[in-house]
Each structure stands twice: as structure tokens, then as C-alpha cells.
N, C-alpha and C. Protein backbone atom coordinates (compact mmCIF):
# COMPACT_ATOMS: atom_id res chain seq x y z
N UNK A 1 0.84 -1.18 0.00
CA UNK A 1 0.00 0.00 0.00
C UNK A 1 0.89 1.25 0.00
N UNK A 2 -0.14 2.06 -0.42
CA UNK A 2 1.11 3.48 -0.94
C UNK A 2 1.36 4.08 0.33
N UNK A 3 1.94 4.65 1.31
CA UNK A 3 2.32 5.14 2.30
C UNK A 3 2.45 7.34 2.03
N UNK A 4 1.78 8.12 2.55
CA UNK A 4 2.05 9.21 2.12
C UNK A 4 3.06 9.59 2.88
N UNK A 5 4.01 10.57 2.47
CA UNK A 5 4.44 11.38 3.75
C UNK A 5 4.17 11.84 4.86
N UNK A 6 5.15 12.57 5.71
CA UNK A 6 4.09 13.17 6.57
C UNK A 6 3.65 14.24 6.38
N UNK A 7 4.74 15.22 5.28
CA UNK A 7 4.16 16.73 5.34
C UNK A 7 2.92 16.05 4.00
N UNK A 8 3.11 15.66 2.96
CA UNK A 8 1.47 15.39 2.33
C UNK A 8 0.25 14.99 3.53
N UNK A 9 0.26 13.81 4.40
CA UNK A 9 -0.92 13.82 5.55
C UNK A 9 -1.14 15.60 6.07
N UNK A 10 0.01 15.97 6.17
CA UNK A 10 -0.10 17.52 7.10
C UNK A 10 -1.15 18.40 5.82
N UNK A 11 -0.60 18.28 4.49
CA UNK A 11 -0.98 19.31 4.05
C UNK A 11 -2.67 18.53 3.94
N UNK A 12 -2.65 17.51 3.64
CA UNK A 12 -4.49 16.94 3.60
C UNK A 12 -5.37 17.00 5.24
N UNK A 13 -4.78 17.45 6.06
CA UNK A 13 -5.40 17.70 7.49
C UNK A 13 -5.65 19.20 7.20
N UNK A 14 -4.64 20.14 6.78
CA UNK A 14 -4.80 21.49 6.41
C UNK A 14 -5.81 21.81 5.77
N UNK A 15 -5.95 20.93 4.24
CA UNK A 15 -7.53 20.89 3.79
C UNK A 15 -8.64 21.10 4.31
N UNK A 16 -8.59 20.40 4.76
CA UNK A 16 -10.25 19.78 5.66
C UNK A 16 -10.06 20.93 6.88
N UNK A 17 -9.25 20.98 7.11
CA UNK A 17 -9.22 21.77 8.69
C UNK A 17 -9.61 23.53 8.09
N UNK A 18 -8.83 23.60 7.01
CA UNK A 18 -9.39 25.18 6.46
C UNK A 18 -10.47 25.09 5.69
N UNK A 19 -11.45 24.31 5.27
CA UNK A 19 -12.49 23.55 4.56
C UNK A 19 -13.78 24.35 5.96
N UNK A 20 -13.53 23.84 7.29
CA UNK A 20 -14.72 23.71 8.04
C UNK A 20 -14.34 25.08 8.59
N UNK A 21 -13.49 26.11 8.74
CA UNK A 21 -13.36 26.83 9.28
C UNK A 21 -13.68 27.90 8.57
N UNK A 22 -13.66 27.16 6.75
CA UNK A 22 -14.52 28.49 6.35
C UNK A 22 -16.01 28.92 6.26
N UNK A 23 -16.39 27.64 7.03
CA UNK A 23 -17.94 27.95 7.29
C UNK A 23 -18.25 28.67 8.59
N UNK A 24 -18.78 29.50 7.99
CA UNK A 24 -19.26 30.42 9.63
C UNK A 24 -20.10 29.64 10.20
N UNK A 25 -21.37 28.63 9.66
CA UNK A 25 -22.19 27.98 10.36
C UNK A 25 -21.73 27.05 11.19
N UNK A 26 -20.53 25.92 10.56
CA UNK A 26 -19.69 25.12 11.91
C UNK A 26 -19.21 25.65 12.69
N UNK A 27 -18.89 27.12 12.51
CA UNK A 27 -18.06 27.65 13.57
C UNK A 27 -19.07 27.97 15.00
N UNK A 28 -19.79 28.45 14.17
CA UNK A 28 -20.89 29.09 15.31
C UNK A 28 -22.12 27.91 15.80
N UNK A 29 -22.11 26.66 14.82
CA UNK A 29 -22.68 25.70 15.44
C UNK A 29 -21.88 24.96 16.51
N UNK A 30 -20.80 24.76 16.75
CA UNK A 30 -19.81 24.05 17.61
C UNK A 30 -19.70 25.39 18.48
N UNK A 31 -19.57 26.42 18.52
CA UNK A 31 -19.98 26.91 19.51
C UNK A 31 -21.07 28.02 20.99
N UNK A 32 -22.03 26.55 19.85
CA UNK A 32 -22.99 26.35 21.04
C UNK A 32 -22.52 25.47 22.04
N UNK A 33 -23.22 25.98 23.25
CA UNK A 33 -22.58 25.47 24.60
C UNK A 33 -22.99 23.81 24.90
N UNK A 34 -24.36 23.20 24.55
CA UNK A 34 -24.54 22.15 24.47
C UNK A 34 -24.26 21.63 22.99
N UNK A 35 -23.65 22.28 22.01
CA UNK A 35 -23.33 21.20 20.92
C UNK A 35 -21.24 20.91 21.60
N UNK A 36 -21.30 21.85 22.13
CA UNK A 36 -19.57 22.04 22.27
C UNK A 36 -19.33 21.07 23.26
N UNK A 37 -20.54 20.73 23.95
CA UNK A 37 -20.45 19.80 25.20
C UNK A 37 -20.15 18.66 24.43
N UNK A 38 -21.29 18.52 24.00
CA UNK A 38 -21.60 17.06 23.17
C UNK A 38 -20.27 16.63 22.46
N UNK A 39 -19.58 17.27 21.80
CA UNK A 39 -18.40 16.97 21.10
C UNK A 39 -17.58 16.81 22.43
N UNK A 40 -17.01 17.50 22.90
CA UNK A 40 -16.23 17.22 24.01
C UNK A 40 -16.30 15.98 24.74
N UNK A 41 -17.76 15.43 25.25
CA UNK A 41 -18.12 14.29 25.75
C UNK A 41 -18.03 13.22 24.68
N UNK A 42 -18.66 13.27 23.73
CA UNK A 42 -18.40 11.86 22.79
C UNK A 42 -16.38 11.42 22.28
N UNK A 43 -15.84 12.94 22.17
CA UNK A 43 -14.63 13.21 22.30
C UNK A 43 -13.97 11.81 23.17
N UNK A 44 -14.36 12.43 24.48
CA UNK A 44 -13.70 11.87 25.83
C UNK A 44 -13.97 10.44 25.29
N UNK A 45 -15.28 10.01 25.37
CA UNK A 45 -16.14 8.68 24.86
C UNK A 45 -15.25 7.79 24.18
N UNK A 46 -15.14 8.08 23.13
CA UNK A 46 -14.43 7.88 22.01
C UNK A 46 -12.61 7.31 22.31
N UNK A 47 -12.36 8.26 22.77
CA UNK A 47 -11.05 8.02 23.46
C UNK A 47 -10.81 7.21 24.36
N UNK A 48 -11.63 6.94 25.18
CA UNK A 48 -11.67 5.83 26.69
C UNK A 48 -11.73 4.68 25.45
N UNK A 49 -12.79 4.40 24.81
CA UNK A 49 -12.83 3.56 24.07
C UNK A 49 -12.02 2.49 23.06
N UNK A 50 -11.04 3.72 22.74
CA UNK A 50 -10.08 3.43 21.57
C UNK A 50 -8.73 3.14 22.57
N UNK A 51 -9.06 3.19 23.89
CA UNK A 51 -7.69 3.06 24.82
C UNK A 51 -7.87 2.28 25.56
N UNK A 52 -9.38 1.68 25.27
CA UNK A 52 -9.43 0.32 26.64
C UNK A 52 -8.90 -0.91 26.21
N UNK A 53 -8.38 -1.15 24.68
CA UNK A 53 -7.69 -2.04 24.72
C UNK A 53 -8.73 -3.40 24.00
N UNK A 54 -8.02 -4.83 23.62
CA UNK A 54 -9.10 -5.62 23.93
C UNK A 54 -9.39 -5.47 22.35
N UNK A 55 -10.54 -6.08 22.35
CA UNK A 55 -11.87 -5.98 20.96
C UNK A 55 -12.21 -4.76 20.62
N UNK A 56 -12.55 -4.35 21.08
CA UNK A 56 -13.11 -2.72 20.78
C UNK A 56 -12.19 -1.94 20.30
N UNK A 57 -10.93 -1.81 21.06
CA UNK A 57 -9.95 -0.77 20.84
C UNK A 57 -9.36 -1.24 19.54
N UNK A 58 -9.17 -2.30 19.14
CA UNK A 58 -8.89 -2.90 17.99
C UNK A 58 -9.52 -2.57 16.72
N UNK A 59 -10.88 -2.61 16.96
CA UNK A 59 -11.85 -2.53 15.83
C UNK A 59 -11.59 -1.03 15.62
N UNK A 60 -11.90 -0.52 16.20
CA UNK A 60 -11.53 1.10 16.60
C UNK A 60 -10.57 1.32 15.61
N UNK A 61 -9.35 1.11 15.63
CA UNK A 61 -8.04 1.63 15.11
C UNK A 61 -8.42 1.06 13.83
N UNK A 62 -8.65 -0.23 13.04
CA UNK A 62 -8.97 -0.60 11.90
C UNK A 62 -9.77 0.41 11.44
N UNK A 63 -11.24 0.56 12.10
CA UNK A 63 -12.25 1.26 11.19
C UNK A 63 -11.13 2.97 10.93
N UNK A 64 -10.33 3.03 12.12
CA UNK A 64 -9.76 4.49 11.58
C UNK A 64 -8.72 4.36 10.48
N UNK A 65 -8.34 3.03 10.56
CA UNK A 65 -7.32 3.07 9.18
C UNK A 65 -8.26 3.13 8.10
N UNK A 66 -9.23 2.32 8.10
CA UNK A 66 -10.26 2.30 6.70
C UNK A 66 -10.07 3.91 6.35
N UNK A 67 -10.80 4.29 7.41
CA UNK A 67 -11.43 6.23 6.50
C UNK A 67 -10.08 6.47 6.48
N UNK A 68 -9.19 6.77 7.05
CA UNK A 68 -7.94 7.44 6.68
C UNK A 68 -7.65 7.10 5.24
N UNK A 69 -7.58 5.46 4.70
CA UNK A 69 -6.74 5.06 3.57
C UNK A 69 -8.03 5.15 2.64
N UNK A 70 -9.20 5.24 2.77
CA UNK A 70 -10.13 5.87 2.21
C UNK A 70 -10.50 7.53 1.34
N UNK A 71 -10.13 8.30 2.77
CA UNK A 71 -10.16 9.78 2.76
C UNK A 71 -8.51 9.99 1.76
N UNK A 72 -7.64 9.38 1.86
CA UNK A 72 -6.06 9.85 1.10
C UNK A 72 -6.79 9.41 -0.73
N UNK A 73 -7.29 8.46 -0.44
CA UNK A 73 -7.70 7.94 -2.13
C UNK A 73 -8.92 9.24 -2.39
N UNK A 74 -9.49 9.86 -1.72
CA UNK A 74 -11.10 10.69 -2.53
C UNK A 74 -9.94 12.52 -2.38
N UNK A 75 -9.24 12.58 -1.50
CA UNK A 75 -8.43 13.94 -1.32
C UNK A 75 -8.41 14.48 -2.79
N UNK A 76 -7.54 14.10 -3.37
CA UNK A 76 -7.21 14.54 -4.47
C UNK A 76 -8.35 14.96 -5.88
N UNK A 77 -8.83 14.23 -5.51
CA UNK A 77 -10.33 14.97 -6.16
C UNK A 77 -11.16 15.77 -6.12
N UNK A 78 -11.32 15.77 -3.99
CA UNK A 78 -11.95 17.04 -3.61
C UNK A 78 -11.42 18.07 -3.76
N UNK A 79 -9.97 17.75 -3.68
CA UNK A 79 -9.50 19.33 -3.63
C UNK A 79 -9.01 19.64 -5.38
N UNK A 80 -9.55 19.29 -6.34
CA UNK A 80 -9.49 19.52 -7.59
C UNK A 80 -11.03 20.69 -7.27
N UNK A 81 -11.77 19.45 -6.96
CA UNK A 81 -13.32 19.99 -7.28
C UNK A 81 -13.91 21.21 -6.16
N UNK A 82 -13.25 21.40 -5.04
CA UNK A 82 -13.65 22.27 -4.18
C UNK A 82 -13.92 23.91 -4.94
N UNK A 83 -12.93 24.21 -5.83
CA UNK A 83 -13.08 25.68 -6.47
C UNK A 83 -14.61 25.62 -7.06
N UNK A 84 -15.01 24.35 -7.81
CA UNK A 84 -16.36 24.68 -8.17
C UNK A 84 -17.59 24.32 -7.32
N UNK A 85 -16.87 23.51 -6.04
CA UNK A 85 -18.44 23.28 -5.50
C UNK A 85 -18.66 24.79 -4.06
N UNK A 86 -17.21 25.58 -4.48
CA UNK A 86 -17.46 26.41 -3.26
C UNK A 86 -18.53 27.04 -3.54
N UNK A 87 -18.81 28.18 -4.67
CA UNK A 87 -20.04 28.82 -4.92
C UNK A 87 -21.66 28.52 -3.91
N UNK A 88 -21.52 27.06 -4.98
CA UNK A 88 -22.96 26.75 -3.85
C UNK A 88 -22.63 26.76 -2.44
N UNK A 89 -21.79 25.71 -2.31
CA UNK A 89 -21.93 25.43 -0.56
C UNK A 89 -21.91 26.71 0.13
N UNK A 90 -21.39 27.64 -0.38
CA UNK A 90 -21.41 29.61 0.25
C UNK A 90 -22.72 29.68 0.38
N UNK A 91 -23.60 28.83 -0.45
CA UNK A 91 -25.03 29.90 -0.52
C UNK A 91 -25.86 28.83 0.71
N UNK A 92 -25.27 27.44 0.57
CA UNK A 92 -26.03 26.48 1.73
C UNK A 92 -25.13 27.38 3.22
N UNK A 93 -24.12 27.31 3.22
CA UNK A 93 -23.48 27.81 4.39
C UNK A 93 -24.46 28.88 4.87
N UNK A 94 -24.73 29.89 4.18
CA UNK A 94 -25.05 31.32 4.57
C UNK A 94 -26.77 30.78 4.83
N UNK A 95 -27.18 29.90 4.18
CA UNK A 95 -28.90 29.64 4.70
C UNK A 95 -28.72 28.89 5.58
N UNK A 96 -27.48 28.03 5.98
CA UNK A 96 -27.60 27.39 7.44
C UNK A 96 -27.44 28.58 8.66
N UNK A 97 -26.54 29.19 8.12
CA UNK A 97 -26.29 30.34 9.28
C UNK A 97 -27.57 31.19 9.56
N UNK A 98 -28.46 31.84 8.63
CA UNK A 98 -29.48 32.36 8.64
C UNK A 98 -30.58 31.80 9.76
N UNK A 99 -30.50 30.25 8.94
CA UNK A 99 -31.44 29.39 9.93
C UNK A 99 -31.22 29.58 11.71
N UNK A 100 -29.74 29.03 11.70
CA UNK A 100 -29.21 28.93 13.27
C UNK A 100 -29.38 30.38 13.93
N UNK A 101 -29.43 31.60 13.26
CA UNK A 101 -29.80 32.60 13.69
C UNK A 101 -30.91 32.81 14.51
N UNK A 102 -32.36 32.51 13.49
CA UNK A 102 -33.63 32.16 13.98
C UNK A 102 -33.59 31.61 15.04
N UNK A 103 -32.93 30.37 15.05
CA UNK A 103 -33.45 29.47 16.12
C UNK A 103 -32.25 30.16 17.45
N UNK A 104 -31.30 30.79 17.11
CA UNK A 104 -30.95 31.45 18.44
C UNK A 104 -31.47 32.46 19.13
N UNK A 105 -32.38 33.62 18.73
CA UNK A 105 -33.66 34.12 18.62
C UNK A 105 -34.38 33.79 18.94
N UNK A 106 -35.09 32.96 18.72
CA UNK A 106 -36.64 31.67 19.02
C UNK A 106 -36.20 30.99 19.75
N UNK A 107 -35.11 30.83 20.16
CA UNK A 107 -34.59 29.95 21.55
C UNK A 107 -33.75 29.80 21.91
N UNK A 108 -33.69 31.09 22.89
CA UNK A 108 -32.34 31.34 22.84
C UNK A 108 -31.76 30.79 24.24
N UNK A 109 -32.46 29.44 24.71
CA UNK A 109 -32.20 28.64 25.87
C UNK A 109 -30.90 27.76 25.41
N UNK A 110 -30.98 27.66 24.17
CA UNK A 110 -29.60 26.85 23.18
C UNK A 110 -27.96 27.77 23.48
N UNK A 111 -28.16 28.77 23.76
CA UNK A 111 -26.85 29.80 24.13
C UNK A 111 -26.53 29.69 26.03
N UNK A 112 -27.10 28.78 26.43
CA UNK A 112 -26.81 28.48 28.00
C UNK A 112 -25.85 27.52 27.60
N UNK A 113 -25.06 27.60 29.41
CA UNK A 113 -24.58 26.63 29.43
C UNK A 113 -25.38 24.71 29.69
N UNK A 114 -25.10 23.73 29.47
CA UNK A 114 -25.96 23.04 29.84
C UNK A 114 -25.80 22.90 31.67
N UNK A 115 -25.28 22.51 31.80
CA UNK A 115 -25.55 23.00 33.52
C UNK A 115 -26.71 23.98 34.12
N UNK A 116 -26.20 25.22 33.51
CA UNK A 116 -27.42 26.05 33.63
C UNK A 116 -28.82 25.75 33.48
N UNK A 117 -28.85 25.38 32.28
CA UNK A 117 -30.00 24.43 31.85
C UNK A 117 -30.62 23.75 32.82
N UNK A 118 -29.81 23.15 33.56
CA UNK A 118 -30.28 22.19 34.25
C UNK A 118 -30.85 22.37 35.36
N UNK A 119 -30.04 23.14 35.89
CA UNK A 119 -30.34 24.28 36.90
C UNK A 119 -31.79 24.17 36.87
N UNK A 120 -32.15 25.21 35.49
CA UNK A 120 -33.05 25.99 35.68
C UNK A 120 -34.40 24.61 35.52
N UNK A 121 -34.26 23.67 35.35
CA UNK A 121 -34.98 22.31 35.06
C UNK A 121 -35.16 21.64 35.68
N UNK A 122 -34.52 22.10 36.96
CA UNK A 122 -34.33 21.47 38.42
C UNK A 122 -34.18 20.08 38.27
N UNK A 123 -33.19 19.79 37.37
CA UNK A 123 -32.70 18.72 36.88
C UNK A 123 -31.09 18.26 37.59
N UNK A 124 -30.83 17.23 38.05
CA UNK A 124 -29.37 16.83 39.27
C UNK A 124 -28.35 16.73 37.45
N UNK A 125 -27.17 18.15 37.56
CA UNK A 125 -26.29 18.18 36.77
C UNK A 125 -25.44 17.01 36.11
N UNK A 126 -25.67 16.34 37.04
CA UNK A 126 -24.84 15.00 37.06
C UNK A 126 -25.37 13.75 37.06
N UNK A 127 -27.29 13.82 36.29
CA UNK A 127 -27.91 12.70 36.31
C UNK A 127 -27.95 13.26 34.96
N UNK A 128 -27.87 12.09 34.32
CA UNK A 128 -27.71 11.94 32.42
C UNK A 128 -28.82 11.28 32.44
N UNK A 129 -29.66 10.45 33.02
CA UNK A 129 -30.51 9.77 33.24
C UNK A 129 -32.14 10.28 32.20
N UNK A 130 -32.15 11.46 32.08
CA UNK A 130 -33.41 12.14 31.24
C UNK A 130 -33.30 11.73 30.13
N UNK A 131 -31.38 11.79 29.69
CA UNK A 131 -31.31 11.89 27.74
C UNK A 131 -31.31 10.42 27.40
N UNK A 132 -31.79 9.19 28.14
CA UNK A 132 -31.90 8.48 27.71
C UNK A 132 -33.83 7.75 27.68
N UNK A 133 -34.64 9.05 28.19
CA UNK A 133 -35.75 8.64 28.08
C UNK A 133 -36.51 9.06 26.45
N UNK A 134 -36.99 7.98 26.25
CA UNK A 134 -37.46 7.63 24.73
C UNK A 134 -39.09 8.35 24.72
């Protein structure tokens, strides 16, 4: 199998990494206080997971080689095709942002912290116990 460098991996992380940062809507969707949580926690999740070793941690590292040796084979295409698909995605970006506007406006209980939240829900900060009722 073809092996890249490391500065080629560096410059295809650079991609993607200046890819999401030019959306104002990820920016400002990740930082919402309960989406920023959520990443942070599945984050942590994720990591305990991939470090406990065993079956899991195994499968783990495979499925990440898949997308990695996956994502190196489709790179080179996206970033051919990104100059023409930027146009649109500017115009989806800017109606997602529009949207998330509204709804920060119309509810603007989404700009708390979740703690706070909870607080105010008279909900125990430290019982997760609700987000699993169906």
C-alpha cells in the first residue's frame, strides 16, 4: 500500500481543517454550549474507548485506518473539485447560518450553558438519566 508522507498527511489535514473553518455555520454551530459539550463528551467517549484495549480498541483503530486510507484515495479529487463546488456550498453555508440565527432568537435557551440548563430544570447536573428517556 502506498504510504504518504508526513508533510502530504499535514498538508491533507490542512484541507479539511481550512475547509470547516470556512464555514461560519460550523463555527458558530460548535460553539454552542450544548453542541460544544456534546463533542467534548463523545470526544472523551471515544477516546476511553479506543484506549481500553481488547476488541473494541482494535476494531476502533482498523475502522480508523479504513477512512484514513479511504479519505487519502477521494483527497485529491476534492481538492481539484472544491473551487467549483465552493459557490454553492457559500449559498447552503449562509442559509444554514441564517437558519441557526432564527433558532438562536426563538430559543435562545440553546446559548446556555448546559448546567445552567439544568439548573433551571431542576434537573441533578450529574444525572444523564433524562437523555436516555425515549
Amino acid at each position: 500500500m502506498y504510504r504518504k508522507s508526513k508533510a502530504e498527511a499535514m498538508e491533507n489535514n490542512s484541507f479539511f481543517e481550512n475547509t470547516v473553518k470556512s464555514s461560519q455555520f460550523l463555527t458558530r454551530l460548535v460553539n454552542i454550549p450544548v453542541v460544544h459539550s456534546a463533542i467534548v463528551n463523545a470526544s472523551d467517549y471515544y477516546g476511553k474507548a479506543k484506549n481500553s484495549g481488547g476488541l473494541v480498541g482494535k476494531t476502533i483503530g482498523v475502522a480508523e485506518r479504513t477512512v484514513i486510507a479511504a479519505a487519502e484515495q477521494v483527497l485529491p479529487l476534492a481538492q481539484r473539485l472544491s473551487p467549483l463546488a465552493a459557490p454553492p456550498l457559500s449559498k447552503v453555508d449562509d442559509l444554514a447560518n441564517k437558519g441557526l440565527e432564527k433558532l438562536e432568537t426563538n430559543v435562545p435557551v440553546i446559548m446556555k450553558q448546559p448546567q445552567e440548563v439544568s439548573i433551571q430544570l431542576n434537573l441533578n447536573p450529574n444525572d444523564n438519566s433524562y437523555l436516555l428517556e425515549v
